[in-house]
Protein backbone atom coordinates (compact mmCIF):
# COMPACT_ATOMS: atom_id res chain seq x y z
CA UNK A 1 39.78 125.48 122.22
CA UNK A 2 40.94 128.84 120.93
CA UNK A 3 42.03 128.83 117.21
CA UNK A 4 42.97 132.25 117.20
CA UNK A 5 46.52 133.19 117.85
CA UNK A 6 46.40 135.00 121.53
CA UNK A 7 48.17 138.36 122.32
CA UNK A 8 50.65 139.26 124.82
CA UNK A 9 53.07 142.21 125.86
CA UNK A 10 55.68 140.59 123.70
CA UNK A 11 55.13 138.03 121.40
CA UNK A 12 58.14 135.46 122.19
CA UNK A 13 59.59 133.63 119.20
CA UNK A 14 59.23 130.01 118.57
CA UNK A 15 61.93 128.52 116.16
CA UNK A 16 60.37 124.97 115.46
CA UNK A 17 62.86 122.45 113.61
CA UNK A 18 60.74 120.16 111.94
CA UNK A 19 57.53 120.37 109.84
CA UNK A 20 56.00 117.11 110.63
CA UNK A 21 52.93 115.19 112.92
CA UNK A 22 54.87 116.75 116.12
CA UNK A 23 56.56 119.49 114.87
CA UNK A 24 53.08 121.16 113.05
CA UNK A 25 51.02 120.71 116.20
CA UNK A 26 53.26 122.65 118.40
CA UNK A 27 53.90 124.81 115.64
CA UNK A 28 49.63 125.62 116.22
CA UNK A 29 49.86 125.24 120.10
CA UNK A 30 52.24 127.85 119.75
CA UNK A 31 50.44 130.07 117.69
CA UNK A 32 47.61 129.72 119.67
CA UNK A 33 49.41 130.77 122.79
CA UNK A 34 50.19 134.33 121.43
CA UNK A 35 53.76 132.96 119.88
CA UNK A 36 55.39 134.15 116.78
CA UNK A 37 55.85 130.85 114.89
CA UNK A 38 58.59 129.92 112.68
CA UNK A 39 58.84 126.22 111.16
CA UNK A 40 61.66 125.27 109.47
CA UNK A 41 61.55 121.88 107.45
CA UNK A 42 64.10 119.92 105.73
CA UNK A 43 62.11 118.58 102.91
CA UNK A 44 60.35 120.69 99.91
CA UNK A 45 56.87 120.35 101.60
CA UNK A 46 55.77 119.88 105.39
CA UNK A 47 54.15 116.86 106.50
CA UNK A 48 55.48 114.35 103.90
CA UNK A 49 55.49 110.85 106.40
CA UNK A 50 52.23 111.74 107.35
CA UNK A 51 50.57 111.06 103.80
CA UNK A 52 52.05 108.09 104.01
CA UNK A 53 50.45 106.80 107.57
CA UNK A 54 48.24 103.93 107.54
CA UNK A 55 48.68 102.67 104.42
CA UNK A 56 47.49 106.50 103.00
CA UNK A 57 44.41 106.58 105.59
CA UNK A 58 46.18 108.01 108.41
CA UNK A 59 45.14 106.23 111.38
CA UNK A 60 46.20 109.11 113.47
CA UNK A 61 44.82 107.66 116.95
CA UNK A 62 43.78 104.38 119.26
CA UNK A 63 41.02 104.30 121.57
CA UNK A 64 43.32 102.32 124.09
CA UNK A 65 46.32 104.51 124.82
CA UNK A 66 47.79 102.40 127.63
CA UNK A 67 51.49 102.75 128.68
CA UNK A 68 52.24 99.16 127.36
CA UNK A 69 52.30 100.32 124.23
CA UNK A 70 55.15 102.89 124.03
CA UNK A 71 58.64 101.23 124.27
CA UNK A 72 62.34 103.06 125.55
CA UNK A 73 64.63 103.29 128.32
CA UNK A 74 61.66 104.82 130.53
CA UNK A 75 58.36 104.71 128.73
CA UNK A 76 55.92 106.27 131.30
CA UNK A 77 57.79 109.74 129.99
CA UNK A 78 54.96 109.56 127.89
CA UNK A 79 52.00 109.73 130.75
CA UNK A 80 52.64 113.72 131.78
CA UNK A 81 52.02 114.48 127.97
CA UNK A 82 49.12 112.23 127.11
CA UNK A 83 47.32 113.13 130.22
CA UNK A 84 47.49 116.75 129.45
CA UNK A 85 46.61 115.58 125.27
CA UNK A 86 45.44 112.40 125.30
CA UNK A 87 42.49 111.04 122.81
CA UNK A 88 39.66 113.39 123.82
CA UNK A 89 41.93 116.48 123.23
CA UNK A 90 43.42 115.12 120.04
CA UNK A 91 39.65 114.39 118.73
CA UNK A 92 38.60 117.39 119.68
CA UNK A 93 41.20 119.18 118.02
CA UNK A 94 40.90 117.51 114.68
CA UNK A 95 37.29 117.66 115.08
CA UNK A 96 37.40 121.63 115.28
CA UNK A 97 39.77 121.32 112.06
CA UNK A 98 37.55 119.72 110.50
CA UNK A 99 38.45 115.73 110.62
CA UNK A 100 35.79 113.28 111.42
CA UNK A 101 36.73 110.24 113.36
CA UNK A 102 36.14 107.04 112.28
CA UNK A 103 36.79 104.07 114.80
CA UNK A 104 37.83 100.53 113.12
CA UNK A 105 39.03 97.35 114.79
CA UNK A 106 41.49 97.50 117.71
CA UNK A 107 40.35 100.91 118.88
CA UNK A 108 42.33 102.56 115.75
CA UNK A 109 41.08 105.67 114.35
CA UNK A 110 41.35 107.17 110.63
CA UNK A 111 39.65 110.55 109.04
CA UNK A 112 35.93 109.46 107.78
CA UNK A 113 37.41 110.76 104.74
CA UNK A 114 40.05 107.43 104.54
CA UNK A 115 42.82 109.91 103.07
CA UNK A 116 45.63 110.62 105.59
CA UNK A 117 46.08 114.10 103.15
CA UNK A 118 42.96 115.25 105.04
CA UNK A 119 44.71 115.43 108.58
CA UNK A 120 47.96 117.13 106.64
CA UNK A 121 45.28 119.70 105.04
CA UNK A 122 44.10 120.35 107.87
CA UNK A 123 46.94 121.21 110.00
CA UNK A 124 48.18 123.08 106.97
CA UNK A 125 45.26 125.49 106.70
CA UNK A 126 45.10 125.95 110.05
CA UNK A 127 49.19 126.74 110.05
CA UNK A 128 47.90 129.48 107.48
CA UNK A 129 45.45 130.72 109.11
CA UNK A 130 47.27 131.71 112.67
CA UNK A 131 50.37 132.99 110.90
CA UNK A 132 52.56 130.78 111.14
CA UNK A 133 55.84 130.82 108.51
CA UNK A 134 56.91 127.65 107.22
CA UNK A 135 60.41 127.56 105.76
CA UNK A 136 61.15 124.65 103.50
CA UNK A 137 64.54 123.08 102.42
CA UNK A 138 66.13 124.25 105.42
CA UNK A 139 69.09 121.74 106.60
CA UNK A 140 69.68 123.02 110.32
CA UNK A 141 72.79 122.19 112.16
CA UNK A 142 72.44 123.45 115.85
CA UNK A 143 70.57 125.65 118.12
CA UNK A 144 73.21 128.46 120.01
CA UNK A 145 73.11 130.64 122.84
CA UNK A 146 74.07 134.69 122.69
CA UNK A 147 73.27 137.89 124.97
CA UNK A 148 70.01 138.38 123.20
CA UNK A 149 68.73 133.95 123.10
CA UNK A 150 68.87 131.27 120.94
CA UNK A 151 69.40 130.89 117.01
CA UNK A 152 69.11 128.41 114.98
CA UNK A 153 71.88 127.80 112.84
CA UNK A 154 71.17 126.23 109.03
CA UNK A 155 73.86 124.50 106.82
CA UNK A 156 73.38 127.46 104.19
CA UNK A 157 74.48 130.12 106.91
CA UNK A 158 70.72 131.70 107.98
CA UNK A 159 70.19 131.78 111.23
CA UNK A 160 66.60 131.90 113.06
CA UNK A 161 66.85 133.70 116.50
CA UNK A 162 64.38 133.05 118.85
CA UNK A 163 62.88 133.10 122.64
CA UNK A 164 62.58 129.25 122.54
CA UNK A 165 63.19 126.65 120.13
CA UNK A 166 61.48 123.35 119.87
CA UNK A 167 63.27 119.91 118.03
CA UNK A 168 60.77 118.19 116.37
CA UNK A 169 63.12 116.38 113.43
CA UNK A 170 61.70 112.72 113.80
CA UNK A 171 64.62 109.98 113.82
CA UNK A 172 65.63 108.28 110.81
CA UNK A 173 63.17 106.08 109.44
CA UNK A 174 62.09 106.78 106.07
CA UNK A 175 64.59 108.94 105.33
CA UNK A 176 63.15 109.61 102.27
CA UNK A 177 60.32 111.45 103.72
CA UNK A 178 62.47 113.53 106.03
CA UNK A 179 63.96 112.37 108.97
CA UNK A 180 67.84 111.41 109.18
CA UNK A 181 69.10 111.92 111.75
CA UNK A 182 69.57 115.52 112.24
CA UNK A 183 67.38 116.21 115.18
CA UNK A 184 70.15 113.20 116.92
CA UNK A 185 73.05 115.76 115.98
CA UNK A 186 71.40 119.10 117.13
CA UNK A 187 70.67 117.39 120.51
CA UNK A 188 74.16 116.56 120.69
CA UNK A 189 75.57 119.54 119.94
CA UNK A 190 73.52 120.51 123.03
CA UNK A 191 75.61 117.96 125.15
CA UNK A 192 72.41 115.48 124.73
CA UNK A 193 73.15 111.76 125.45
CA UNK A 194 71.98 109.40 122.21
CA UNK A 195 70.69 106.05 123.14
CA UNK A 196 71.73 104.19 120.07
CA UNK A 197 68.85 104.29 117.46
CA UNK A 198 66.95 101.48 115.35
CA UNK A 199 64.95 100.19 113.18
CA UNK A 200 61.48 99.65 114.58
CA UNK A 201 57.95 98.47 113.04
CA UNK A 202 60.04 97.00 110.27
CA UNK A 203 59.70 93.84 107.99
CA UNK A 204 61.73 90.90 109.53
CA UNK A 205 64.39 88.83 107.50
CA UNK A 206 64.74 84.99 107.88
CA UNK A 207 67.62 82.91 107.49
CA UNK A 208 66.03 80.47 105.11
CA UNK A 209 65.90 79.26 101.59
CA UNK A 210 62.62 78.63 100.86
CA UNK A 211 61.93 82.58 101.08
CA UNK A 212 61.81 82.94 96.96
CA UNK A 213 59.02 80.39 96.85
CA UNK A 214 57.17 81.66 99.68
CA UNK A 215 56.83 84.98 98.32
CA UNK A 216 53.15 87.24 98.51
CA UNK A 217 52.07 84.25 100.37
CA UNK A 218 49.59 85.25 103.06
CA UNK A 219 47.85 83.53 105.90
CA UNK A 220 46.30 84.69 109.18
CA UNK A 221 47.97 83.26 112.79
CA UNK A 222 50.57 84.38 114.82
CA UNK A 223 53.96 85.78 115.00
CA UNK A 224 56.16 84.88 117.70
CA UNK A 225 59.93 86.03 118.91
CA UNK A 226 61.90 84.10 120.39
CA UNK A 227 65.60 85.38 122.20
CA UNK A 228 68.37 82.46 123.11
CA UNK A 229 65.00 80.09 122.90
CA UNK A 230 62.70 81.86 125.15
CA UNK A 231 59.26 83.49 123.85
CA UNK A 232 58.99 87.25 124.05
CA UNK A 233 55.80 89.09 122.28
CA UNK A 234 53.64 87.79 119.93
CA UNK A 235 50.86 88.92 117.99
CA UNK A 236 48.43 88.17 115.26
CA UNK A 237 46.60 88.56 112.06
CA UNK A 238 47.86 88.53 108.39
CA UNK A 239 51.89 87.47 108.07
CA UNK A 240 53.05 87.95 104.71
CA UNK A 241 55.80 86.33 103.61
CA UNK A 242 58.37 88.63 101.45
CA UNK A 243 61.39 87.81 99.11
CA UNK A 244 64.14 88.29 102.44
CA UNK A 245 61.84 87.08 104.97
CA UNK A 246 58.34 88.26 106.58
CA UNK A 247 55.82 91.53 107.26
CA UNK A 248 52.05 92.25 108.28
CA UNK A 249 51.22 93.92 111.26
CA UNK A 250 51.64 91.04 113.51
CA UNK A 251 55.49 91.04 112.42
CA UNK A 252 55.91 94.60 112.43
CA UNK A 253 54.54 94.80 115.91
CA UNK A 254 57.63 92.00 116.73
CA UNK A 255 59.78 93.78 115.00
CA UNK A 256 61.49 96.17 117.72
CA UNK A 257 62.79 92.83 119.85
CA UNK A 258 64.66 91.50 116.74
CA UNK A 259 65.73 94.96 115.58
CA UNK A 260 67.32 95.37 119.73
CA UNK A 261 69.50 92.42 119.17
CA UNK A 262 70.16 91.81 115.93
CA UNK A 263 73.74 92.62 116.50
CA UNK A 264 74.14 91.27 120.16
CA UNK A 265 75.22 87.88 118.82
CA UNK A 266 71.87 86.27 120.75
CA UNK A 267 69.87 83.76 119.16
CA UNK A 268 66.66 84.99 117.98
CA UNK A 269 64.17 83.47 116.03
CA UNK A 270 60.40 83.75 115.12
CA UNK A 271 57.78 81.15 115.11
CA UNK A 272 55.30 81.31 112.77
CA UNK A 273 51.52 79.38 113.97
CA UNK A 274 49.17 79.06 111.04
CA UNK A 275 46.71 77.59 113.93
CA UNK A 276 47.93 79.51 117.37
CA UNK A 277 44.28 78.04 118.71
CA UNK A 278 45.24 74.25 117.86
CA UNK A 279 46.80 71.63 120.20
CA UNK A 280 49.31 69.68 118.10
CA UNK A 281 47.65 66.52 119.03
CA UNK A 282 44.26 68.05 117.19
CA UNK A 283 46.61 69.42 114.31
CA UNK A 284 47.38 65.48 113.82
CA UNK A 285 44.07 64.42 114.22
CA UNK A 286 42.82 66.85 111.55
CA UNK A 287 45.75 65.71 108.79
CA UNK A 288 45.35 61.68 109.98
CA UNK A 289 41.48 62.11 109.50
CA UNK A 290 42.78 63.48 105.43
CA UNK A 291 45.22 61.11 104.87
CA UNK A 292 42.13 58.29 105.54
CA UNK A 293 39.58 59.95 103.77
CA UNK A 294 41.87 60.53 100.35
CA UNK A 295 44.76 57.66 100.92
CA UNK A 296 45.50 57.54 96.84
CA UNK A 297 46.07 61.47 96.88
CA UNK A 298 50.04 62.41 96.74
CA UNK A 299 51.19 63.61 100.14
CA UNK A 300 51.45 67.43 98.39
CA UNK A 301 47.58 67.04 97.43
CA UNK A 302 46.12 66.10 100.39
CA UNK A 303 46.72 69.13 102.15
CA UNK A 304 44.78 71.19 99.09
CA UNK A 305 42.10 73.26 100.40
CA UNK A 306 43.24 73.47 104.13
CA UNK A 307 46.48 75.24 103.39
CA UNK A 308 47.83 77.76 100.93
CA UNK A 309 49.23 75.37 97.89
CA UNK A 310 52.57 77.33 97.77
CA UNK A 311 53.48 77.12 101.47
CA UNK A 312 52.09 73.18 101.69
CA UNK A 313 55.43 71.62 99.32
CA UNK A 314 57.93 73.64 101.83
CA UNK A 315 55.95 72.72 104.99
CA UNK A 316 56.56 68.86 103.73
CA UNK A 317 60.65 69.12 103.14
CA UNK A 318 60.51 71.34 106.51
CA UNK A 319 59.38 68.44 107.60
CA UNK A 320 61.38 65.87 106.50
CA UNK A 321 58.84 64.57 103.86
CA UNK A 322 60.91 64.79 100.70
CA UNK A 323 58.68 62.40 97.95
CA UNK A 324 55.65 64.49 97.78
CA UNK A 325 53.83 62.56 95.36
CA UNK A 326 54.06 59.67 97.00
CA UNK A 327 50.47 58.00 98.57
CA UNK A 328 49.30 60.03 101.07
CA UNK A 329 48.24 56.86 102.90
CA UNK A 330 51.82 56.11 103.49
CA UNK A 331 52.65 58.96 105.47
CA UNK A 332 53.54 57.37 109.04
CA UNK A 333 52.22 58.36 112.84
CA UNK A 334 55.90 60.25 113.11
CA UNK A 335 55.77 61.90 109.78
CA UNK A 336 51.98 63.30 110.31
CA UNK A 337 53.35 64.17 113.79
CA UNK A 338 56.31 66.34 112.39
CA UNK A 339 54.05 68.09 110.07
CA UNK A 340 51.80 68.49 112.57
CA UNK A 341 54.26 70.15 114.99
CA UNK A 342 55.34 72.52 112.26
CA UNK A 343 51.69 73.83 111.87
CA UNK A 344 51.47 74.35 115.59
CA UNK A 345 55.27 76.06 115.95
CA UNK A 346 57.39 76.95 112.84
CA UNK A 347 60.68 78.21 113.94
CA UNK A 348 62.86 79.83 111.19
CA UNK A 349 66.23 81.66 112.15
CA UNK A 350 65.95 85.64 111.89
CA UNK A 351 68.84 87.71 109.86
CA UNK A 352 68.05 90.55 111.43
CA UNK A 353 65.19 93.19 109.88
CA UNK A 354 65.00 95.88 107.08
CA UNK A 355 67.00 98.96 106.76
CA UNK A 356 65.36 102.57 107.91
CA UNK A 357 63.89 102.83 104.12
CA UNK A 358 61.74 100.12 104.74
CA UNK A 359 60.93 100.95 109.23
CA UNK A 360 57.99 103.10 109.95
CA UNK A 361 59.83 104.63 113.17
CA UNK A 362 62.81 105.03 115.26
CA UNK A 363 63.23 103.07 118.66
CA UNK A 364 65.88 105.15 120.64
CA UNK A 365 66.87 108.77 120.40
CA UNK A 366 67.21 111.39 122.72
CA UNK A 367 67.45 109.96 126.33
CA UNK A 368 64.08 111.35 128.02
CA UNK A 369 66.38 111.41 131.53
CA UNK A 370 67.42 114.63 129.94
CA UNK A 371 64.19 115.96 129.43
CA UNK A 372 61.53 117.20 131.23
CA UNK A 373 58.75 114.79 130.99
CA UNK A 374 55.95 117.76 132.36
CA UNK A 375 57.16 120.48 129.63
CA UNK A 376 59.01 118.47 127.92
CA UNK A 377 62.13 121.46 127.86
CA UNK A 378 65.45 120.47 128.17
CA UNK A 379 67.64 119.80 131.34
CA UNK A 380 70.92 120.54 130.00
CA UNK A 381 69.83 123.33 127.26
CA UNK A 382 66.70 125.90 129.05
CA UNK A 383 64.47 126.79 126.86
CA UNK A 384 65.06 124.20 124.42
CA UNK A 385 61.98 121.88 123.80
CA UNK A 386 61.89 117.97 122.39
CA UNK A 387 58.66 116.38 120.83
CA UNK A 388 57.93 113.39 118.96
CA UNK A 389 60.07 110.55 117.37
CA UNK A 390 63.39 112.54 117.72
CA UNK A 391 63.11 111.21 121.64
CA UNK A 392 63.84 107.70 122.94
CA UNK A 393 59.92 106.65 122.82
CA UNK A 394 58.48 104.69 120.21
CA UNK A 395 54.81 103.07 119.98
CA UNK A 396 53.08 100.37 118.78
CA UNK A 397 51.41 100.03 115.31
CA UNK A 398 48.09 101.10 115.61
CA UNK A 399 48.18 105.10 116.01
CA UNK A 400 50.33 105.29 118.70
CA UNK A 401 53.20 107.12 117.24
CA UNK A 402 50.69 109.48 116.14
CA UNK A 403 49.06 109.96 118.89
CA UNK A 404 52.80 110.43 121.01
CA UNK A 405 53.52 113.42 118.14
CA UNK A 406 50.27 114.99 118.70
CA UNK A 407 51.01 114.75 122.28
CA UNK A 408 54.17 115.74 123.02
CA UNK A 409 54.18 118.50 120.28
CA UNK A 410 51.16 120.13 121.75
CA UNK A 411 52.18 120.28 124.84
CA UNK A 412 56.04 121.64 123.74
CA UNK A 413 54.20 124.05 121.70
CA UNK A 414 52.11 125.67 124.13
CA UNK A 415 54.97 125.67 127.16
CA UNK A 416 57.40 127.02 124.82
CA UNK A 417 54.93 130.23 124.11
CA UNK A 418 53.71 130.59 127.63
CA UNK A 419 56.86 128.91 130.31
């Protein structure tokens, strides 16, 4: 792979809004492709969400990068661009700038290093070193057409004029870190169709009011969703319950079905199993065989040292088991049942999820019916390129929406030097 910027007859201009994951790889592919590069960023720095990836470790890939886990209106737009970057091309990439791979559970990959400000240095120094400008605190507004190509029009009156411009301005999660919305309005302002955006990998509020007491308590199981009664996805590991409801992977993974239809006036609900491999029959066997080995322990004690001591006094009152201090031996055949049942399913009411502070990406954007899914160049606006988060695909936790900005921005990039 050629790190060196290549030469043509005439350089053509790439106007990139955007400076981050998507937006600095095609701002390279470009570069690389004998482009003059221009990236213009909203933010005081490039790259900002990207130091905060993986919990600061940047897992920037997955060695599974099946369809099923991108989500949209049509999410095999995503096949054209991963099969012309998929993982080998994004390791080898980072390996030639310098990033060592490192391969945890569930195929995810983080820099060797554990610091997601390696992969931002990275792309950074390599930005430097083909020439590429990087324009900071610029608030663009739209991309126009005249005699001589595009510009790109900022808030502050500049304007960037360019061969080809690419919109890589994320959606709106984390606004805070730079995206809000403005790659939505620039697309419009192209006569782009919007499919309505939310909240996705997002902590999940309950409708219940035991949440206070629940609060940084932690077990490993399953998350479930359930819409008008009916299961949907779940997953599992480590559910953490929080002050307006419940997070962890497992829930953020959830998170986009409750998000959809939060508003639609559908039931929805999520069922928590602290055992998703227990029967409820062995459930009741396992708290029947307690209650006979200590029957002079209170109800509440007899479940110390299976369960975590803060979540055992709600399960109880869930329950229907109100004197917790009572014998344990009197607990009937019914009541051990109920609790039982609860363990095996616990349905709480959802109250919808988290604003975009607290999401980690946006589910719709851009309809992809409007875009080129080889080049990724727009339909309605020639010459005009989308990558990344600012179109209607979202992915999975696990590297996935990574791996989609790699992939769609390098292949933007390069098309929009070369097409």
């Amino acid at each position: 792979m050629k790190r060196q910027a290549g030469t043509t007859k005439a350089r053509r201009r790439v106007v990139i809004i955007g400076g981050g994951a998507a937006g600095l790889t095609a701002a390279i592919a470009a570069a690389r492709a004998g482009a003059r590069v221009q990236v213009l960023e909203r933010m005081q720095r490039v790259g900002k969400k990207i130091l905060a990836t993986g919990n600061g470790r940047c897992n920037f890939s997955n060695t599974d990068l099946g369809v099923e886990h991108y989500h949209g209106a049509d999410p095999r737009f995503v096949l054209p661009a991963i099969r012309a970057f998929g993982l080998d091309e994004t390791l080898a990439f980072f390996r030639e700038l310098g990033v060592v791979p490192h391969v945890e559970e569930r195929g995810r990959i983080f820099p060797a290093s554990g610091q997601a400000s390696a992969i931002l240095d990275v792309l950074r120094h390599e930005l430097e070193h083909l020439g590429v400008e990087t324009l900071c605190e610029m608030n663009v507004e739209r991309i126009v057409r005249d005699p001589s190509g595009l510009r790109v029009l900022c808030g502050d009156g500049r304007a960037f004029p360019c061969d080809r411009a690419i919109v890589a301005a994320g959606g709106k999660s984390t606004p805070n870190l730079g995206s809000n919305g403005g790659g939505f309005r620039v697309a419009q302002a192209l006569g782009h169709r919007i499919e309505p955006p939310f909240p996705a990998l997002v902590p999940v509020k309950l409708d219940a009011p035991f949440l206070k007491q629940l609060q940084g308590v932690r077990f490993e199981g399953e998350a479930q969703v359930f819409l008008d009664g009916e299961p949907v996805r779940a997953e599992r590991g480590e559910i953490l319950f929080t002050e307006q409801g419940v997070s962890g992977v497992p829930v953020l993974q959830i998170s986009r079905v409750v998000s959809e239809w939060a508003e639609s006036g559908r039931e929805l609900s999520l069922g928590l199993r602290p055992f998703p491999d227990s029967t409820p029959e062995a459930l009741a066997s396992t708290i029947a065989g307690r209650v006979a080995t200590f029957p002079w322990k209170p109800v509440e004690a007899s479940f110390i040292g299976w369960l975590n001591k803060r979540l055992i006094p709600v399960l109880l009152k869930e329950a229907g088991i109100c004197d917790l201090q009572r014998p344990c031996g009197e607990l009937s055949g019914k009541e051990i049942q109920r609790v039982a049942a609860l363990l095996h399913l616990w349905r709480i009411p959802c109250a919808g999820v988290q604003s975009w502070m607290q999401s980690q990406v946006t589910a719709g954007g851009v309809s992809t019916r409007e875009i080129d899914p080889e080049t990724l160049e727009s339909k309605r606006a020639p010459g005009v390129f989308f990558a990344g988060e600012v179109l209607d695909i979202d992915g999975d936790s696990g590297g996935y929406n990574l791996q989609w900005a790699w992939s769609s921005g390098h292949v933007a990039g390069r098309l929009a030097a070369v097409a």
